[in-house]
Protein backbone atom coordinates (compact mmCIF):
# COMPACT_ATOMS: atom_id res chain seq x y z
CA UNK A 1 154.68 134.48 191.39
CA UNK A 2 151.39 136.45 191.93
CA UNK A 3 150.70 139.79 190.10
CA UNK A 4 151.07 142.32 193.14
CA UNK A 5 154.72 140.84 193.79
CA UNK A 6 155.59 141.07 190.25
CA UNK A 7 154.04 144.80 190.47
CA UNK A 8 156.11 145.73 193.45
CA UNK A 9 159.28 144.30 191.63
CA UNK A 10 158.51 146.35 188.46
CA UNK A 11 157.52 149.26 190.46
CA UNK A 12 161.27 148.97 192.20
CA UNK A 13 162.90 148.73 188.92
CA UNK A 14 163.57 144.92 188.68
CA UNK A 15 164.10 144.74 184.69
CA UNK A 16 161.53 144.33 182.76
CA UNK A 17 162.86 141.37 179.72
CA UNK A 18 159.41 140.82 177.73
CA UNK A 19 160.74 138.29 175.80
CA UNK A 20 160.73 135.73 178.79
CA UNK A 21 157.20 134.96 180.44
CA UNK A 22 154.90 137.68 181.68
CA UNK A 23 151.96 138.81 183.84
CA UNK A 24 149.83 141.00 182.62
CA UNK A 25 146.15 141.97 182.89
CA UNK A 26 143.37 142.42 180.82
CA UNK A 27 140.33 144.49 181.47
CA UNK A 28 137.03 142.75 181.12
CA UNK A 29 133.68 144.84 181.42
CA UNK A 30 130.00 144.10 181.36
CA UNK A 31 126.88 145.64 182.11
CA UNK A 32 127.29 144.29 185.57
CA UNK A 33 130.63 144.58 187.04
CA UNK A 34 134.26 145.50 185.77
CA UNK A 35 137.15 142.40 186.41
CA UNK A 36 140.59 142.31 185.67
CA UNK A 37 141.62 138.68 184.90
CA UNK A 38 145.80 137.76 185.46
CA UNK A 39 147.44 135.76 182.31
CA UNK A 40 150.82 134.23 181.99
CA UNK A 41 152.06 134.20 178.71
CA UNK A 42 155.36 134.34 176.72
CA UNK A 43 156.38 137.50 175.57
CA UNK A 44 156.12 136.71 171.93
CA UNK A 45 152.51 136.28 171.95
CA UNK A 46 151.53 139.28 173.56
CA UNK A 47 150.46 140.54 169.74
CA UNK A 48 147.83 138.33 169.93
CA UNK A 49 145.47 140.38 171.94
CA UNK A 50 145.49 143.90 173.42
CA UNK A 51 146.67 143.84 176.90
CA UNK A 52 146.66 146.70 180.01
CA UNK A 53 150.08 146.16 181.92
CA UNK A 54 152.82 144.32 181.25
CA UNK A 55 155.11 142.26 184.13
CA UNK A 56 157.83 140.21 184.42
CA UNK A 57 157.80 137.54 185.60
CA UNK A 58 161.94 136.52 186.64
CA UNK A 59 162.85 132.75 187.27
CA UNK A 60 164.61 131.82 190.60
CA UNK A 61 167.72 131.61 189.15
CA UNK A 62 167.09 135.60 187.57
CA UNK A 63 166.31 136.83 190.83
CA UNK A 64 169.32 135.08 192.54
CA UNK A 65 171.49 136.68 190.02
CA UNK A 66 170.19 139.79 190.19
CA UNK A 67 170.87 140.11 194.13
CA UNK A 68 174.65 140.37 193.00
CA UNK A 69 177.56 139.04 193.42
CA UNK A 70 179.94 140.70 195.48
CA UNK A 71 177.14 139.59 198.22
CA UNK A 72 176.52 136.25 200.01
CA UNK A 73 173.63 134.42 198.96
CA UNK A 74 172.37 131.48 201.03
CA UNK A 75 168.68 129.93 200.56
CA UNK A 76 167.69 127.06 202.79
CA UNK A 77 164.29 125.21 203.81
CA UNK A 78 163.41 126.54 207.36
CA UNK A 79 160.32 124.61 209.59
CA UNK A 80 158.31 124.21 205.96
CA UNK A 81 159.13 127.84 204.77
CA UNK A 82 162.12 129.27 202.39
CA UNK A 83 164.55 131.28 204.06
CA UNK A 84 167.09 133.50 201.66
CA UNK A 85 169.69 135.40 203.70
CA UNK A 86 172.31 138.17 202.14
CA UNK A 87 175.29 139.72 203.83
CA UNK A 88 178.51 141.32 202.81
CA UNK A 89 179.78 144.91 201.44
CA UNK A 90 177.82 146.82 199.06
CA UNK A 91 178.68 150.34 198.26
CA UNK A 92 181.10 150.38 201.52
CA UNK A 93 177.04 149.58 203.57
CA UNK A 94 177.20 146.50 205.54
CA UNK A 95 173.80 144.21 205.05
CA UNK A 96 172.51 141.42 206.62
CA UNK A 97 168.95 141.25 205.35
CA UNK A 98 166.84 137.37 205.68
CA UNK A 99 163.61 136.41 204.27
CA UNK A 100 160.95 133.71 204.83
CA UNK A 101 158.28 132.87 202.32
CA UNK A 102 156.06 130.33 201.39
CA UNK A 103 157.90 129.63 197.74
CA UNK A 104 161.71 130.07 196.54
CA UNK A 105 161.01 132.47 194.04
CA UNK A 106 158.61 134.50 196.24
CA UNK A 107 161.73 134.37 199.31
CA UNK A 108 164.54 135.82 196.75
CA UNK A 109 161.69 138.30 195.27
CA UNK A 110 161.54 139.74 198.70
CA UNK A 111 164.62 140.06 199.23
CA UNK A 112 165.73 141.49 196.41
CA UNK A 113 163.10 144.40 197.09
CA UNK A 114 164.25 144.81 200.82
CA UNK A 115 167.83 144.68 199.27
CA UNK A 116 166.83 147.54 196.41
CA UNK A 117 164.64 149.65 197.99
């Protein structure tokens, strides 16, 4: 998962477990330019160095679980692409919402944000 997805989910209020691994981003700058550099790391060793932001970083099966489950999940390969479709009753709203991505985790991701936003 890249930092701006992981951004967007924390930004939507995916939860945020910092025990698990994590993005996050440290600030590096010189004389001639200013950088931010992307890590992953386990949450336990983030008191090793001083860090700017702090991301999670959700497995597959997280995000899947997190879609809920009064809703039906389906992920399938799709012409070399990840498709993850979700339908049913939520809150007495009908969905139907379908995502294709590159990854499996980056497919559910979206999906989850289309399905929380």
């Amino acid at each position: 998962m890249n930092y701006k997805l992981a951004k967007k989910l924390k930004d939507a209020g995916f939860p945020q477990d910092k025990t698990k691994w994590i993005l996050y981003t440290i600030s590096v700058v010189s004389a001639k330019a200013s950088n931010e550099d992307y890590y992953a790391l386990r949450g336990d060793d983030l008191g090793l160095m001083e860090v700017d932001e702090i991301l999670a970083c959700p497995t597959l099966s997280e995000l899947i679980e997190t879609c809920g489950d009064e809703l039906y999940f389906r992920l399938d390969s799709y012409m070399g692409d990840w498709r993850a479709r979700i339908s049913g009753n939520k809150n007495g709203k009908d969905i139907h919402i379908e995502c294709l991505e590159k990854t499996k985790k980056e497919v559910v991701a979206k999906l989850w944000l289309r399905l929380n936003k």
